[in-house]
N, C-alpha and C. Protein backbone atom coordinates (compact mmCIF):
# COMPACT_ATOMS: atom_id res chain seq x y z
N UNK A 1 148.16 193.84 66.40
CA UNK A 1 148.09 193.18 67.68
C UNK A 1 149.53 193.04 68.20
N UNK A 2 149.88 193.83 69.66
CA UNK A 2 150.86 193.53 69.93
C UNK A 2 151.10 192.19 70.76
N UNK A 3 150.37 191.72 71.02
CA UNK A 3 150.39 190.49 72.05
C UNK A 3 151.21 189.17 71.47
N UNK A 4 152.31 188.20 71.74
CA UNK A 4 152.63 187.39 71.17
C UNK A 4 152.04 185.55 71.65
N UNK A 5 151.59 185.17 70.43
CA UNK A 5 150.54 183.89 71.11
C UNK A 5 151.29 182.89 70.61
N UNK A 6 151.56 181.54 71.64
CA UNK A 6 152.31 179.82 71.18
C UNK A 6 151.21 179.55 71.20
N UNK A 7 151.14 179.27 69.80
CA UNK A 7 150.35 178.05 68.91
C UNK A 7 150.28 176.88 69.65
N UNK A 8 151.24 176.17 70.35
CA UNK A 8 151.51 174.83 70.62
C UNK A 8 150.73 175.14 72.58
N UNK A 9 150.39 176.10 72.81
CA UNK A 9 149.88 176.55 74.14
C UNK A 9 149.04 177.77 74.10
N UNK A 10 147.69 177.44 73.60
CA UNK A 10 146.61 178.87 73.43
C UNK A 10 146.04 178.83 74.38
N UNK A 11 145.77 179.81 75.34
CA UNK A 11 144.86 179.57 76.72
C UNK A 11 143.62 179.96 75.34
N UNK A 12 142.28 179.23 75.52
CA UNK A 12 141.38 179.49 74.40
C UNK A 12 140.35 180.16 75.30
N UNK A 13 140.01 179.90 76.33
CA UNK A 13 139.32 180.83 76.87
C UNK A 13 139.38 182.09 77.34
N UNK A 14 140.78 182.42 77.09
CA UNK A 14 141.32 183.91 77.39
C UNK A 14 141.49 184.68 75.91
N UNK A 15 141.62 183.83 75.17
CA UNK A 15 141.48 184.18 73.60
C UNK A 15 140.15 184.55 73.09
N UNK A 16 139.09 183.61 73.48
CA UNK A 16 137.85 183.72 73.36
C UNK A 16 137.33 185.24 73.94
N UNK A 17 137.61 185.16 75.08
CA UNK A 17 136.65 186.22 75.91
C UNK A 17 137.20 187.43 74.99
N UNK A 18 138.52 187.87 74.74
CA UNK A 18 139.30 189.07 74.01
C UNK A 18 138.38 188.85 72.57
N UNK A 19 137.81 187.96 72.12
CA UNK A 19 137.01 187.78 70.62
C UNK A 19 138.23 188.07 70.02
N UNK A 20 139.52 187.40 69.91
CA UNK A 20 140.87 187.63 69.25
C UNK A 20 141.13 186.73 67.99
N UNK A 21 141.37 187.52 67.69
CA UNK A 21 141.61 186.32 65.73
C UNK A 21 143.65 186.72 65.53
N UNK A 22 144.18 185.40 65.22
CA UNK A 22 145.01 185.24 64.78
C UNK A 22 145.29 184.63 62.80
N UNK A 23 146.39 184.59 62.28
CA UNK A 23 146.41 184.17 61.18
C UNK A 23 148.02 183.60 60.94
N UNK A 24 148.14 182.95 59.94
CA UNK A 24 149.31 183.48 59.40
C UNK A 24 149.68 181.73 58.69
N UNK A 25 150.77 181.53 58.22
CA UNK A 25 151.58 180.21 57.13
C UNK A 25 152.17 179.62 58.06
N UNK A 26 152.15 178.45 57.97
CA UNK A 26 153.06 177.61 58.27
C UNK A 26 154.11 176.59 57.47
N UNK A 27 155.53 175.86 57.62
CA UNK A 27 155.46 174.97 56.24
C UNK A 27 155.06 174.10 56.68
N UNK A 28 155.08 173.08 55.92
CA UNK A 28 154.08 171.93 55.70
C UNK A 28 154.99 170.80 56.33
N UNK A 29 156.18 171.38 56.83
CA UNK A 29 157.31 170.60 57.73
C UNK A 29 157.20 170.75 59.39
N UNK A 30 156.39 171.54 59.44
CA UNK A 30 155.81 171.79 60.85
C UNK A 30 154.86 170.50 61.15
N UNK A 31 153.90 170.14 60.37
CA UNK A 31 153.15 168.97 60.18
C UNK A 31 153.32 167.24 59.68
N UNK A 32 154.14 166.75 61.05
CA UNK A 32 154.35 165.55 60.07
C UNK A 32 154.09 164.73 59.54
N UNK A 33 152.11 164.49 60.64
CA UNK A 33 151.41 163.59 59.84
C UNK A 33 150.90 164.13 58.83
N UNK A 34 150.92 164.96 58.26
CA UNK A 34 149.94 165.81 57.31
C UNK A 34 150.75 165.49 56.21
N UNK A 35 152.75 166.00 56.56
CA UNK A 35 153.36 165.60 55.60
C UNK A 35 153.49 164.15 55.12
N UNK A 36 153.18 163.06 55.85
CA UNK A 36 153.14 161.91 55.67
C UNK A 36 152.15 161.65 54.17
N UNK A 37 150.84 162.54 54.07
CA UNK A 37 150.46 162.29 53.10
C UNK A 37 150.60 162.61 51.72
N UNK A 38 152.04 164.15 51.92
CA UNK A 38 151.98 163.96 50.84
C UNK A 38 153.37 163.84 50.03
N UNK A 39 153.73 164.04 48.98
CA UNK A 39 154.82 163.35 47.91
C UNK A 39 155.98 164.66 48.68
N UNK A 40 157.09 163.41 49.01
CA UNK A 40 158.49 164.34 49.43
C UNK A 40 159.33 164.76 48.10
N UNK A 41 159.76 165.76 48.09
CA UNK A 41 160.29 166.63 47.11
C UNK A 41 161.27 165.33 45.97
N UNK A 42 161.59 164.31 46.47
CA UNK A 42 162.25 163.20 45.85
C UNK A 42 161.18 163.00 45.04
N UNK A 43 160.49 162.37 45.29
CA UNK A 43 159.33 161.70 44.48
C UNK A 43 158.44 162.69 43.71
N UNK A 44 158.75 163.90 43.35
CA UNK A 44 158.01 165.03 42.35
C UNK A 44 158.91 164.75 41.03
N UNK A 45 158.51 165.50 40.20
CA UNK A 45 159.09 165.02 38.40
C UNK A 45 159.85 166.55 38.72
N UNK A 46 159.07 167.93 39.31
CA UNK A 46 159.90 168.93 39.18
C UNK A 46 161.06 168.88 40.50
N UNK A 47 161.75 168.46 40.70
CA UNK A 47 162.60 168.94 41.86
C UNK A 47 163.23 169.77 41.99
N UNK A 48 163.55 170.61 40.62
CA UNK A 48 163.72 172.01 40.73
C UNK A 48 162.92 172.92 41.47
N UNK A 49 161.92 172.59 40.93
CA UNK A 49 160.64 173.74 41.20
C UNK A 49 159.97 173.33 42.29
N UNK A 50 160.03 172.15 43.01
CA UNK A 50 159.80 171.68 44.69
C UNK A 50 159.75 173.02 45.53
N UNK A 51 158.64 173.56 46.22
CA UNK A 51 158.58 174.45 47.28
C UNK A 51 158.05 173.90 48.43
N UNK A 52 158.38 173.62 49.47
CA UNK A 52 158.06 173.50 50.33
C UNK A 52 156.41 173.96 50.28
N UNK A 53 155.21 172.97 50.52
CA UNK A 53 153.51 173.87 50.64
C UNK A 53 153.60 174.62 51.90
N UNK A 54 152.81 175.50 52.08
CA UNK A 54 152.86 176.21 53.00
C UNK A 54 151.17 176.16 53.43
N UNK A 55 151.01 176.16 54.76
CA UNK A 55 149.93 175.67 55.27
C UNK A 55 149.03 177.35 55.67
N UNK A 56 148.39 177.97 54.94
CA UNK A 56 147.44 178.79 55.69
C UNK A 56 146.58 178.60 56.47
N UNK A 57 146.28 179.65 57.51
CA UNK A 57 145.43 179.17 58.30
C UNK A 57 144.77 180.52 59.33
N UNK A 58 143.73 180.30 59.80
CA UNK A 58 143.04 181.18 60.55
C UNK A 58 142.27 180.98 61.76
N UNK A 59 142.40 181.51 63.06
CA UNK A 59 141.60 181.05 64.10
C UNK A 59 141.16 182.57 64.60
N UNK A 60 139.62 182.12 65.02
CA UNK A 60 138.94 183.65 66.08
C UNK A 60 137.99 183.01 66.97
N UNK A 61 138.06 183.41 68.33
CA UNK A 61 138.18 183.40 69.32
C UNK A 61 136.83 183.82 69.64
N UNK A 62 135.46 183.69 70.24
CA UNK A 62 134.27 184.12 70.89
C UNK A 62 134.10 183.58 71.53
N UNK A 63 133.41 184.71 72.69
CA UNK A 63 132.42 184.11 73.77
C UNK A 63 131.07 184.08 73.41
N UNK A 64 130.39 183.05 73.63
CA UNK A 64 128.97 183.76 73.14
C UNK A 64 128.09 183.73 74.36
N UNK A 65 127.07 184.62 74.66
CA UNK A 65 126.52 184.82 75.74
C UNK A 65 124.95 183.38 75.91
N UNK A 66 125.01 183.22 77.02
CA UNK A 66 123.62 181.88 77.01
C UNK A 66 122.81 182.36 78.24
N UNK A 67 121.41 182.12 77.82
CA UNK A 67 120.51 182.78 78.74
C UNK A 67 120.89 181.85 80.12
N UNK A 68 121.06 182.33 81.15
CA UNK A 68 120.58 181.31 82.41
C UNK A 68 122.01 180.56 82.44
N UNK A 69 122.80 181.16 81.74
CA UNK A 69 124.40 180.27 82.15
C UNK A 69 125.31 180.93 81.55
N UNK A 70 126.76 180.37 82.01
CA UNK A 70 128.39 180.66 81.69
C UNK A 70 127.52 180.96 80.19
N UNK A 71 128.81 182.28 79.49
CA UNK A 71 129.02 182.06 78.34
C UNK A 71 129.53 180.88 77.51
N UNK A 72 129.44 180.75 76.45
CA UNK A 72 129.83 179.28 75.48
C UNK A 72 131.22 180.49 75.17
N UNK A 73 132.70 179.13 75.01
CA UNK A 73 133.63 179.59 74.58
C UNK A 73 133.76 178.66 73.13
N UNK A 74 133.98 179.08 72.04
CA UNK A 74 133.91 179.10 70.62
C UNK A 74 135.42 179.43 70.15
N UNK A 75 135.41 178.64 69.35
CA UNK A 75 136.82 179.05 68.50
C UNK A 75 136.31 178.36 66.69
N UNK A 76 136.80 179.56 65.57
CA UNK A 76 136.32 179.03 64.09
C UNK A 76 137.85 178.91 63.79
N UNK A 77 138.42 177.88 63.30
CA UNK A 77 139.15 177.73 62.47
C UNK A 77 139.32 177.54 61.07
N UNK A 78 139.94 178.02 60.43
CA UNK A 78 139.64 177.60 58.91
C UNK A 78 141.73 177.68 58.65
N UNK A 79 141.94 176.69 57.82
CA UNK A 79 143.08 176.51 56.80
C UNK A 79 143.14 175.90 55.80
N UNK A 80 144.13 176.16 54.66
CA UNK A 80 144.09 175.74 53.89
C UNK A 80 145.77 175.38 53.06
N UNK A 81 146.12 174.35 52.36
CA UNK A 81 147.19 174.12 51.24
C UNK A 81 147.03 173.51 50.07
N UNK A 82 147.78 173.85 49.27
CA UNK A 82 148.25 172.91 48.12
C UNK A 82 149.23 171.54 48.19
N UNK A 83 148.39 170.80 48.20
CA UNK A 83 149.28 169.56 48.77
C UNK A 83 149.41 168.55 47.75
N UNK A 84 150.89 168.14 47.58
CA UNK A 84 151.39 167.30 46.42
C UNK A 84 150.96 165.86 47.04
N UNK A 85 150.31 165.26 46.15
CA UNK A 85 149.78 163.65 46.42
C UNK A 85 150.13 163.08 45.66
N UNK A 86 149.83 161.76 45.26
CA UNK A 86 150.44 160.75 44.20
C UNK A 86 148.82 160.23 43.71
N UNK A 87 148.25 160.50 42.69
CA UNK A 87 147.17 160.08 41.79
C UNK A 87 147.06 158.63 41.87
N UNK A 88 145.67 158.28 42.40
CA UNK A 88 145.92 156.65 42.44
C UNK A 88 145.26 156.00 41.30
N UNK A 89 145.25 156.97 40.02
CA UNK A 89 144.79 156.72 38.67
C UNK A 89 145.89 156.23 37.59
N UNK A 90 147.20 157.60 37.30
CA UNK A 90 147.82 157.87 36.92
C UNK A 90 149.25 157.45 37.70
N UNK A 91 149.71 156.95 38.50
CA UNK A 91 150.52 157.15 39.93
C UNK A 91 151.17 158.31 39.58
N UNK A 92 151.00 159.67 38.70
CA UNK A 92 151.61 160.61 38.80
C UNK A 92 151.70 161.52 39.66
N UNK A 93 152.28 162.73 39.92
CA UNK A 93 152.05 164.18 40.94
C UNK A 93 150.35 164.83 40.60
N UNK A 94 149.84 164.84 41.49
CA UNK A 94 148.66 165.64 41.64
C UNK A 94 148.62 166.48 42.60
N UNK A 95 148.50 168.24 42.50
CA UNK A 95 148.35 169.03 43.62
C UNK A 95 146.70 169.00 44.13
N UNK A 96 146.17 169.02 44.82
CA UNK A 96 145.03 169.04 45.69
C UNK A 96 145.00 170.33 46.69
N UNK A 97 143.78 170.75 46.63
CA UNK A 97 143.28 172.05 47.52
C UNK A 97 142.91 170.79 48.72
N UNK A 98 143.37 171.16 49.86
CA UNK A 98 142.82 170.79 51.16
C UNK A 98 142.13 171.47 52.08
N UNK A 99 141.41 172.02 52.11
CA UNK A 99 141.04 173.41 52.93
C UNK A 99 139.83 172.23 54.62
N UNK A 100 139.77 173.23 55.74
CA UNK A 100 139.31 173.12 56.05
C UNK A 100 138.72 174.23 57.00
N UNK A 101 137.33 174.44 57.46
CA UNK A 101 136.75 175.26 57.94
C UNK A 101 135.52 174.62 59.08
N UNK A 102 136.20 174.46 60.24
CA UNK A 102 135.35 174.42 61.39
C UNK A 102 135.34 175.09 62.75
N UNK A 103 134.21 175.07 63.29
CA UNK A 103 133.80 175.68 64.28
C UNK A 103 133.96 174.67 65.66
N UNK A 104 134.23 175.55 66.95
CA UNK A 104 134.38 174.67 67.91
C UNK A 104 133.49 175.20 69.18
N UNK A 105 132.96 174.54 69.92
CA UNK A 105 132.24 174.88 70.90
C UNK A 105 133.21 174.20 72.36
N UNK A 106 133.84 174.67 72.93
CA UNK A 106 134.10 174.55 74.16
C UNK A 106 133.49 173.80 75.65
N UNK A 107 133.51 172.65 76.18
CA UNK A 107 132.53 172.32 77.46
C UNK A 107 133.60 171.82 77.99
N UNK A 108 133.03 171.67 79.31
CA UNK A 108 133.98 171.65 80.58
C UNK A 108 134.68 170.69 80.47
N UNK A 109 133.52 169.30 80.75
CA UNK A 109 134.57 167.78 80.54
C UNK A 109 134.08 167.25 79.53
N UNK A 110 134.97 165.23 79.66
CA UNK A 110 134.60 164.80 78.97
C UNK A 110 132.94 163.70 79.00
N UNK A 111 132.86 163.95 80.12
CA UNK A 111 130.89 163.73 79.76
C UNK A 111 130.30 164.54 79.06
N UNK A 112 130.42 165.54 79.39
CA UNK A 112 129.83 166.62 78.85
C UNK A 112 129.55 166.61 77.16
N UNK A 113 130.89 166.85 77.03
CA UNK A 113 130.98 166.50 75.63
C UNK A 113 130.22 165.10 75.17
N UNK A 114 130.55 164.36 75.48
CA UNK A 114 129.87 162.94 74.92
C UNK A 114 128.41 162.63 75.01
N UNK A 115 127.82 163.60 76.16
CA UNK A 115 126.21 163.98 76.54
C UNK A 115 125.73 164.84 75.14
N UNK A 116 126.29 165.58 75.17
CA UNK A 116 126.00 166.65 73.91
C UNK A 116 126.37 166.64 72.64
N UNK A 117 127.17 165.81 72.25
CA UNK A 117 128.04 165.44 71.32
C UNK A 117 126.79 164.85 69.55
N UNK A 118 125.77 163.91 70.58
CA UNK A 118 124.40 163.77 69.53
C UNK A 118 123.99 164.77 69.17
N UNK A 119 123.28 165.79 69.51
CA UNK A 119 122.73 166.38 69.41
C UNK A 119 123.17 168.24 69.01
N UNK A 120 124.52 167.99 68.90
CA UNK A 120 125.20 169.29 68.50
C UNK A 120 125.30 169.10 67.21
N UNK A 121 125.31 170.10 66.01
CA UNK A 121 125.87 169.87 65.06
C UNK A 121 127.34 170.49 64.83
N UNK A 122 127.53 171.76 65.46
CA UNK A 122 129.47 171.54 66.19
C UNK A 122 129.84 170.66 66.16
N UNK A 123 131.66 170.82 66.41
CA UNK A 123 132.35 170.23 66.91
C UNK A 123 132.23 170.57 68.17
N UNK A 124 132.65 169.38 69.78
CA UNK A 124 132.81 170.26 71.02
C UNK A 124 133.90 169.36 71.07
N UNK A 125 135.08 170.20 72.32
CA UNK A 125 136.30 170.07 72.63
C UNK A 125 135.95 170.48 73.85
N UNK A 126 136.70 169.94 74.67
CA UNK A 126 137.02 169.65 76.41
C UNK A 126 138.01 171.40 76.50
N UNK A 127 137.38 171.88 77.29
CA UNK A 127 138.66 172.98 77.43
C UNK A 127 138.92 173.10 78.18
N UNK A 128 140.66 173.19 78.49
CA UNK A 128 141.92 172.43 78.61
C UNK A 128 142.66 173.95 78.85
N UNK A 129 143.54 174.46 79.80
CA UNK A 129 144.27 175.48 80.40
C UNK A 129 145.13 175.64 79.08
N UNK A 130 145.34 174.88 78.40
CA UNK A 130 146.10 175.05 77.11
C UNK A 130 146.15 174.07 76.09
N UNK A 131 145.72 175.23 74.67
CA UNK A 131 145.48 174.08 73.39
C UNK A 131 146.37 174.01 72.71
N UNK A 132 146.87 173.22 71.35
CA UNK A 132 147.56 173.19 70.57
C UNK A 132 147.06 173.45 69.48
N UNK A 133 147.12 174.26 68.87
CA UNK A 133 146.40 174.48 67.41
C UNK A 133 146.97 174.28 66.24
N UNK A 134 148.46 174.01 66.69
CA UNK A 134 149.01 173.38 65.64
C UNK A 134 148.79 171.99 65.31
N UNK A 135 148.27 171.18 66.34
CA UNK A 135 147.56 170.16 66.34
C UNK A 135 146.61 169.77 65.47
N UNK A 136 145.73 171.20 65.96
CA UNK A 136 143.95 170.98 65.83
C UNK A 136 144.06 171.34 63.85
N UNK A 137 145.08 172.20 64.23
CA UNK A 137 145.45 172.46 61.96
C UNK A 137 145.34 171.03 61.13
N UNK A 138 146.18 170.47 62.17
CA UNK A 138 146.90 169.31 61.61
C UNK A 138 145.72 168.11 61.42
N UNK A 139 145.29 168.14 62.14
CA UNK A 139 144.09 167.30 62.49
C UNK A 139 142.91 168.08 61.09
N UNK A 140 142.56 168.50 61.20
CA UNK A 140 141.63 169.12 60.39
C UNK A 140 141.98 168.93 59.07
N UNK A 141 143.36 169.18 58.83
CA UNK A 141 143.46 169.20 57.41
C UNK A 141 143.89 168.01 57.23
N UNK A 142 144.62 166.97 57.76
CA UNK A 142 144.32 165.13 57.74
C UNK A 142 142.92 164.88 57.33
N UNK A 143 141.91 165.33 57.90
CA UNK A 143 140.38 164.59 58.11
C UNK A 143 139.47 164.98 56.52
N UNK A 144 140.19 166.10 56.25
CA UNK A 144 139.77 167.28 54.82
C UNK A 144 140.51 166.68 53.86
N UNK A 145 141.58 165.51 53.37
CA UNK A 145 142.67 165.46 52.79
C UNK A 145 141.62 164.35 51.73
N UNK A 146 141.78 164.06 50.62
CA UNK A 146 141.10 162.87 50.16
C UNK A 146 141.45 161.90 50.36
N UNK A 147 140.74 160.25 50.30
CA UNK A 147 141.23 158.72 50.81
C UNK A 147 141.53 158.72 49.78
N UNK A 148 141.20 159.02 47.97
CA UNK A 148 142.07 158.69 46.85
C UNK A 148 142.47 159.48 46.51
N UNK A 149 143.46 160.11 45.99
CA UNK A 149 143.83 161.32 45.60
C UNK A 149 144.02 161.14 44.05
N UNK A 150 143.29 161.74 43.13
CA UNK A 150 143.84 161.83 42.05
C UNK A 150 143.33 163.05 40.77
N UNK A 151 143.41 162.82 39.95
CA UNK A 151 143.39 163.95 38.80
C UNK A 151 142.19 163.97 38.30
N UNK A 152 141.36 165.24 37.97
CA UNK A 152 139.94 165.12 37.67
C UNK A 152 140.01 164.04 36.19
N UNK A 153 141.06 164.71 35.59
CA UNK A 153 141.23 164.11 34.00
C UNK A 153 143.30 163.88 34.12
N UNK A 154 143.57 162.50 33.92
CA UNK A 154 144.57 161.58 34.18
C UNK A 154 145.34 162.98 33.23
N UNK A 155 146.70 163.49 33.09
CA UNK A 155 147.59 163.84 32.10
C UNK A 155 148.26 163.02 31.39
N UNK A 156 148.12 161.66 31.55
CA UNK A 156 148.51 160.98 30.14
C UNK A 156 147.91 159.29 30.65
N UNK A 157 147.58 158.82 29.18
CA UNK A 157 146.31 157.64 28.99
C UNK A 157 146.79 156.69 29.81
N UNK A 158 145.59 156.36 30.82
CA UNK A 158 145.82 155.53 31.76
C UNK A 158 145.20 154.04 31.04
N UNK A 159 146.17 152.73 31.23
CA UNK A 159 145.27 151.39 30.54
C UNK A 159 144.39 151.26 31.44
N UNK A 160 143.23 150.93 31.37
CA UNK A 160 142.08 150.29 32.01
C UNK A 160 141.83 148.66 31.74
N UNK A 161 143.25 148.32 31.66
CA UNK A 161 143.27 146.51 31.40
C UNK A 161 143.93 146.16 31.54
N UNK A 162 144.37 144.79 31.81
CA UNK A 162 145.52 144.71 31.97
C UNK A 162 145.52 143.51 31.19
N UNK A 163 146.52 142.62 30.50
CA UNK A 163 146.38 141.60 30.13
C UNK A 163 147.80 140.61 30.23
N UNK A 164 147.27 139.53 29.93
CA UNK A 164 148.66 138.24 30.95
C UNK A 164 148.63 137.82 29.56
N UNK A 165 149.23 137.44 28.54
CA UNK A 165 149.41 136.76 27.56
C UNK A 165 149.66 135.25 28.07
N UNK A 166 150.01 134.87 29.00
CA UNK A 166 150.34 133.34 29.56
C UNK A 166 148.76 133.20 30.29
N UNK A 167 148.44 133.80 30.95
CA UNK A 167 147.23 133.60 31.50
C UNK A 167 146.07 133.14 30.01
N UNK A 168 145.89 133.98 29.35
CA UNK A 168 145.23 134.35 28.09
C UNK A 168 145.67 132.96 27.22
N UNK A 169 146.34 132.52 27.17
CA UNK A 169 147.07 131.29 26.48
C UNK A 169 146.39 129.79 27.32
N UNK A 170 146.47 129.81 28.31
CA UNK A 170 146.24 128.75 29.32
C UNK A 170 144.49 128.71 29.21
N UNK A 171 143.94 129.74 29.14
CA UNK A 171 142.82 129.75 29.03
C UNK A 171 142.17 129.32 27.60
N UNK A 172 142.82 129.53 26.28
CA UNK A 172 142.42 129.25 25.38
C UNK A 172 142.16 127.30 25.15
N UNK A 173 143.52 126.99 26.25
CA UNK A 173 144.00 125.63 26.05
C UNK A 173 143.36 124.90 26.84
N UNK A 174 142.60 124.90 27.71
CA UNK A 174 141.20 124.50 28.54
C UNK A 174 140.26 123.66 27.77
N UNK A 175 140.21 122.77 28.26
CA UNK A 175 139.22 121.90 27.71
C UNK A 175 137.42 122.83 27.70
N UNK A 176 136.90 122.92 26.97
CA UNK A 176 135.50 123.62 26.93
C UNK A 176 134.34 122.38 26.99
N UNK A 177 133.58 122.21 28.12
CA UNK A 177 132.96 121.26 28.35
C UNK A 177 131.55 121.64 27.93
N UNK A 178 131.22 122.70 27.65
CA UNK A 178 130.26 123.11 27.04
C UNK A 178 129.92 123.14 25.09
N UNK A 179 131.13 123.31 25.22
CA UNK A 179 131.56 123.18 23.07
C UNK A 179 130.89 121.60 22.95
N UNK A 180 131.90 120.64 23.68
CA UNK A 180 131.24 119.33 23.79
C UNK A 180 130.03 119.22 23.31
N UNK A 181 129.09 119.30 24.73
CA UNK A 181 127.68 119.27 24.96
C UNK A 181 127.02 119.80 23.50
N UNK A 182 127.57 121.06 22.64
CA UNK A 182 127.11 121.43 21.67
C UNK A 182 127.29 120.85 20.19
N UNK A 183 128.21 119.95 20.52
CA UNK A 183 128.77 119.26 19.51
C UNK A 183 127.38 118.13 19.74
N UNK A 184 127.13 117.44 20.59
CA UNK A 184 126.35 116.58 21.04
C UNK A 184 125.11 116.86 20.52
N UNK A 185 124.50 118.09 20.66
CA UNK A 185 123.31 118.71 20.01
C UNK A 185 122.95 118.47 18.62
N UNK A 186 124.02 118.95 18.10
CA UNK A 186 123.94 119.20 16.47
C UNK A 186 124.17 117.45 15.41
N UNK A 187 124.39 116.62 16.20
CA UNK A 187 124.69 114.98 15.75
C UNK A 187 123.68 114.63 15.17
N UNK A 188 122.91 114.22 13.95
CA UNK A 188 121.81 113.79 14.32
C UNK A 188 121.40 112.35 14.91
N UNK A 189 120.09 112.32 15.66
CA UNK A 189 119.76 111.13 16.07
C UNK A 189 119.32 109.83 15.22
């Protein structure tokens, strides 16, 4: 393809109608909320071996034809990285697959969308003289990212207790108002 396309400005309906597919990496420094989630090269154990993740990704472009009206303009996106998180098991480094793969259906405004929005199982998006898809990456792979991130199986023994020796002490030294009562039992009458 000789044509050169800004990511940050896709006419999508001129993309669409061409049925045009783009691809290609991004780093993961292009994305800052995305990078927000995960561990900056400081906070890894390898900082040697720190690579920048690199964000794959894929978009294609259709029109699809509708009986009795405008064609539907469509766009599938799919991307994917290896993204360094912090294990909320272990607080160690955990890499995570983030992938995401959705489809978009195109409508005019925003009623529209919100009319149809029940009853679609799509995504629909307002289309707009120009999109950002570096955005829509970004967005996607935020929404795909896990709320806990951690290790199927911890790499080294996590306690599942915790214990206060002063707490544990204070408690022994508690009056037991029930021992009482049992003391009371056993007296005879």
């Amino acid at each position: 393809m000789d044509k050169k396309f800004d990511l940050n400005r896709l006419n999508t309906k001129a993309f669409a109608r061409e049925g045009l597919s783009l691809q290609g990496h991004e780093s993961l420094s292009q994305f800052s909320r995305l990078g927000d989630l995960a561990l900056s090269p400081s906070e890894t154990h390898l900082k040697e071996a720190f690579q920048t993740p690199q964000v794959a990704w894929a978009i294609q472009g259709d029109l699809v034809p509708v009986s009795g009206g405008d064609p539907q303009v469509w766009l599938h996106l799919q991307a994917e990285l290896e993204l360094p998180m912090q294990c909320q098991r272990c607080m160690g480094q955990v890499k995570l697959s983030v992938k995401a793969d959705t489809s978009y259906r195109f409508v005019s405004d925003e009623a529209t969308a919100e009319a149809e929005d029940d009853e679609s199982e799509e995504d629909l998006l307002v289309l707009t003289p120009e999109l950002n898809v570096l955005e829509l990456i970004e967005d996607e792979l935020i929404m795909s990212a896990p709320l806990v991130p951690k290790h199927e199986i911890c790499p080294v023994l996590v306690p599942m207790s915790a214990v206060d020796e002063a707490f544990e002490k204070a408690l022994e030294a508690r009056p037991k108002p029930f021992a009482a009562l049992a003391q009371l039992k056993k007296k005879p009458t």
